[in-house]
C-alpha atoms as a PDB file:
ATOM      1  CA  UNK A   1       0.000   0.000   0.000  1.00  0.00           C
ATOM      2  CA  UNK A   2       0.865   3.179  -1.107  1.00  0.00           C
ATOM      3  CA  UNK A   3       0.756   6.592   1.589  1.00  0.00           C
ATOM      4  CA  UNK A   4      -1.926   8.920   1.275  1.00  0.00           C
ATOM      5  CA  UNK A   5      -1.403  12.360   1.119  1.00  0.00           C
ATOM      6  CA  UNK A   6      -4.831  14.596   1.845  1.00  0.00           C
ATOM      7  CA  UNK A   7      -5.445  18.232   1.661  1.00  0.00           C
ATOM      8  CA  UNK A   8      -8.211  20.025   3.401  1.00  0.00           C
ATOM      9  CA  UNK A   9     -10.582  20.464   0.534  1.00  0.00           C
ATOM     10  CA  UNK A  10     -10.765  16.109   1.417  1.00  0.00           C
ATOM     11  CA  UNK A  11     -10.662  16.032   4.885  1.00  0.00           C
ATOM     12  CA  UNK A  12     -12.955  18.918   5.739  1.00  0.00           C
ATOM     13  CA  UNK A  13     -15.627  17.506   3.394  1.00  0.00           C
ATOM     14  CA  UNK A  14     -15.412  14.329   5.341  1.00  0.00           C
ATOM     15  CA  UNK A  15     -15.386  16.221   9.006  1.00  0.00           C
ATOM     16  CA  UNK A  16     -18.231  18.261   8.148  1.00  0.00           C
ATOM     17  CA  UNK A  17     -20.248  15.154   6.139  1.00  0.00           C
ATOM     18  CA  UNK A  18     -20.230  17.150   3.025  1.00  0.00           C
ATOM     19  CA  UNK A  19     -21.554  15.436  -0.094  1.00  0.00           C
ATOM     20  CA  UNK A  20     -19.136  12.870  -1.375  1.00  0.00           C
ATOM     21  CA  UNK A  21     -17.401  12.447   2.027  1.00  0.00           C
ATOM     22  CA  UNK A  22     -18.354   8.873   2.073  1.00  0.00           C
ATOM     23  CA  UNK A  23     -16.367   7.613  -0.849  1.00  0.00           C
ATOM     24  CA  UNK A  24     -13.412  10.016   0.414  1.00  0.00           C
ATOM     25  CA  UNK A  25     -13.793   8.257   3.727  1.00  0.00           C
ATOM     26  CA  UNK A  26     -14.009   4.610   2.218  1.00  0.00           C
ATOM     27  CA  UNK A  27     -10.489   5.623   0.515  1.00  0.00           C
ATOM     28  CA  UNK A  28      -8.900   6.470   3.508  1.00  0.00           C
ATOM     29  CA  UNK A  29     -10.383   3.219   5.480  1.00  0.00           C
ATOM     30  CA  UNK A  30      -6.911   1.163   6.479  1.00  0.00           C
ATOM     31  CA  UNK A  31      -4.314   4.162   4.863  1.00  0.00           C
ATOM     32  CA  UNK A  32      -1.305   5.654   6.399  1.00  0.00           C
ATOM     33  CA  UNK A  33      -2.147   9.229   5.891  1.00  0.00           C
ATOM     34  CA  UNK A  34      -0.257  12.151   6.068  1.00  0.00           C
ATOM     35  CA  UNK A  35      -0.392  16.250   5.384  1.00  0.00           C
ATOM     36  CA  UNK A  36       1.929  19.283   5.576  1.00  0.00           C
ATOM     37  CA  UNK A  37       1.397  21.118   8.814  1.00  0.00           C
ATOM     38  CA  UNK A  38      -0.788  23.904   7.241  1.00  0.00           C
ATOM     39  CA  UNK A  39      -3.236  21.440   6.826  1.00  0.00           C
ATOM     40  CA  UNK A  40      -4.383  22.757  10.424  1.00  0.00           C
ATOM     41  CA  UNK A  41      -4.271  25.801   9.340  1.00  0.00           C
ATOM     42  CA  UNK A  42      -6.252  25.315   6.309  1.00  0.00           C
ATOM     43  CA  UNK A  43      -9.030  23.523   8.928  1.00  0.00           C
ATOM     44  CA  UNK A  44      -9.022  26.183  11.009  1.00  0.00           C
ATOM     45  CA  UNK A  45     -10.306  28.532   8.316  1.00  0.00           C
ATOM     46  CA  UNK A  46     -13.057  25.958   7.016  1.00  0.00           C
ATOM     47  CA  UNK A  47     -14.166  26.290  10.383  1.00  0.00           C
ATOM     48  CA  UNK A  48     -14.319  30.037  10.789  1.00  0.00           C
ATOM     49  CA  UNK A  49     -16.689  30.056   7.644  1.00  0.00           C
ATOM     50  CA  UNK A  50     -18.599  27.284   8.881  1.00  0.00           C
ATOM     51  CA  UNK A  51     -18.848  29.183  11.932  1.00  0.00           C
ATOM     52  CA  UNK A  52     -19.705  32.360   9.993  1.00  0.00           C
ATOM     53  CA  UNK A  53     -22.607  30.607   7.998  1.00  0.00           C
ATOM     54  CA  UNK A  54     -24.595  29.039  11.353  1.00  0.00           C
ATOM     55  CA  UNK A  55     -22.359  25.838  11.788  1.00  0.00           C
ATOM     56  CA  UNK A  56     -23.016  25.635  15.634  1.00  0.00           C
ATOM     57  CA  UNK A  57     -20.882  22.086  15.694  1.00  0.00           C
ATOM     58  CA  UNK A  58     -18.020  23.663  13.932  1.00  0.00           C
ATOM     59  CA  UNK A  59     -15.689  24.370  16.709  1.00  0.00           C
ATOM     60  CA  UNK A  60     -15.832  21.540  18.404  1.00  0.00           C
ATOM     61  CA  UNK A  61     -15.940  19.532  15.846  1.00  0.00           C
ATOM     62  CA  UNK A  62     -12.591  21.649  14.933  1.00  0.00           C
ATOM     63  CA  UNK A  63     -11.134  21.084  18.368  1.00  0.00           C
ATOM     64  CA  UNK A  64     -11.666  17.269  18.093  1.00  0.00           C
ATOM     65  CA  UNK A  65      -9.912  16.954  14.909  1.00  0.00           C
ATOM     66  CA  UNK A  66      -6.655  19.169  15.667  1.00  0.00           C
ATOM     67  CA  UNK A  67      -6.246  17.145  18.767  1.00  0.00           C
ATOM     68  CA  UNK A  68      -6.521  13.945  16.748  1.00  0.00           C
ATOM     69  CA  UNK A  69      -4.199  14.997  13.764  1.00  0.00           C
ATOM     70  CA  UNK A  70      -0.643  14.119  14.962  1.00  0.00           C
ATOM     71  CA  UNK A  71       2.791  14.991  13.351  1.00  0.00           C
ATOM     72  CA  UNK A  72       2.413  15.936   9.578  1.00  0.00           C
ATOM     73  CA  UNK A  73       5.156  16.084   7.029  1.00  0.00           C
ATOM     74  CA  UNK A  74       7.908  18.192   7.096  1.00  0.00           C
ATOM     75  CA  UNK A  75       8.207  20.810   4.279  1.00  0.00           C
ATOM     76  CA  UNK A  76      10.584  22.199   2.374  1.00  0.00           C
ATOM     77  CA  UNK A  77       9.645  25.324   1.300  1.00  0.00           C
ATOM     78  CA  UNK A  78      12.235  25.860  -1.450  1.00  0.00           C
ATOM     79  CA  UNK A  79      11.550  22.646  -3.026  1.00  0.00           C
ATOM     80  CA  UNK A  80       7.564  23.204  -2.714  1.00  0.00           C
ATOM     81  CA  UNK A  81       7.936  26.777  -4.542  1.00  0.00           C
ATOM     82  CA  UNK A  82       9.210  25.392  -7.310  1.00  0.00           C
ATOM     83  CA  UNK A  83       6.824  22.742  -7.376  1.00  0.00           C
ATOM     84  CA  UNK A  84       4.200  25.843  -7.201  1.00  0.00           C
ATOM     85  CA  UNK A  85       5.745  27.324  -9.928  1.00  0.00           C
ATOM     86  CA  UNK A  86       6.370  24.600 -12.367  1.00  0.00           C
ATOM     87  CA  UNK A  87       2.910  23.167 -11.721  1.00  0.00           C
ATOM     88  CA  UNK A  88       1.162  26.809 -11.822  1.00  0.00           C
ATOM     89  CA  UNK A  89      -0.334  26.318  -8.136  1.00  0.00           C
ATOM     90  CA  UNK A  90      -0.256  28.322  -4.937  1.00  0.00           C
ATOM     91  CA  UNK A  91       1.973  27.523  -2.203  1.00  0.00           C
ATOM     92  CA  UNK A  92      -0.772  26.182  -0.481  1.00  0.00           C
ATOM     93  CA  UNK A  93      -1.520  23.538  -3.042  1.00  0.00           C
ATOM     94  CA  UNK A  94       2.281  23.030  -4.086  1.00  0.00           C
ATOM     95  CA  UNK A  95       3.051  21.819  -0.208  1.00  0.00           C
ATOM     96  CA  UNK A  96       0.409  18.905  -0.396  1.00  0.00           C
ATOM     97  CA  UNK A  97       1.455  17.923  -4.234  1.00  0.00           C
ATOM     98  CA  UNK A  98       5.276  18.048  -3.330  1.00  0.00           C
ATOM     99  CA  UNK A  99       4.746  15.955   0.111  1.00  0.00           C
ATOM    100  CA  UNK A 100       3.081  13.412  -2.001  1.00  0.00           C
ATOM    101  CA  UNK A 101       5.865  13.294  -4.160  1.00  0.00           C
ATOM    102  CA  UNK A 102       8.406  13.179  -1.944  1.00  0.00           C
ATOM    103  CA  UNK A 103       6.536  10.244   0.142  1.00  0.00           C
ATOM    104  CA  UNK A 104       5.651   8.733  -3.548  1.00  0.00           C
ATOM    105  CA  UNK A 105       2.085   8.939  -2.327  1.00  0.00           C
ATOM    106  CA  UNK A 106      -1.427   9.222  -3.553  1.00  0.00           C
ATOM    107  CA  UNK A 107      -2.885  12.574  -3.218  1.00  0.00           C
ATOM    108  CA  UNK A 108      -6.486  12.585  -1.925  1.00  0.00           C
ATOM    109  CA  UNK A 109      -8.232  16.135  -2.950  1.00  0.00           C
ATOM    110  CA  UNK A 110     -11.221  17.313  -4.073  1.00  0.00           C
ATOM    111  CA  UNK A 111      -9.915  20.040  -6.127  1.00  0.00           C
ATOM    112  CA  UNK A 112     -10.208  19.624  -9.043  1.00  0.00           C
ATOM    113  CA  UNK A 113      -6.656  21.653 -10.571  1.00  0.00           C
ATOM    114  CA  UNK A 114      -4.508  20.177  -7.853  1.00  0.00           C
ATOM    115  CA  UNK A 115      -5.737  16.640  -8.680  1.00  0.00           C
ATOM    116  CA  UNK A 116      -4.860  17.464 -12.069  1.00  0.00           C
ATOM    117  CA  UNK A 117      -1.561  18.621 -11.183  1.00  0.00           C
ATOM    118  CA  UNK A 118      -0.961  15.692  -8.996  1.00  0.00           C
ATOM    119  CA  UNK A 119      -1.111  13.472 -12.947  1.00  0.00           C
ATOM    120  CA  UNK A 120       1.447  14.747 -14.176  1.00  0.00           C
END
């Protein structure tokens, strides 16, 4: 089995039961799964909309989570800005696509550009 590699597009649809979070979760089911440390960041920001649009669960539903999520994958952020730059991504996006490369795993995402990205 390959490592999994998933970004928060993934992971908060599954947290907040957002359609297509079951197959996402299915895909996970048994995986060694990692992210870049900004993945908490990222969270904490789906939360603060959620929060924003009525989400009364949101934060501790966020506080659950962070304390769950261990150690993530170290990044270097010279190698991921070229990534971002040869693949035409942000930062953001870059650090998840070069982690999976570097770990030679699958990335897990729901968007649509980095999963293209992640192809090539």
């Amino acid at each position: 089995m390959r490592p999994v590699v998933i970004d928060a597009s993934a992971l908060a649809a599954i947290v907040f039961d957002e359609p297509g979070s079951e197959r996402l979760a299915r895909r996970l089911e048994g995986e060694t799964v990692f992210a870049p440390t900004l993945l908490k960041f990222e969270l904490t920001n789906v939360a603060w909309k959620k929060i924003r649009h009525g989400h009364r669960e949101a934060p501790a539903i966020l506080h659950t989570l962070l304390k769950v999520l261990g150690p993530r994958g170290g990044i270097t952020w010279m190698d991921v800005e070229l990534v971002a730059i040869e693949a035409g991504l942000s930062s953001y996006d870059a650090s998840y696509l070069w982690l999976a490369g570097s770990l030679g795993a699958d990335l897990v995402t729901l968007d649509a550009r980095l999963a293209a990205a992640g192809k090539l």
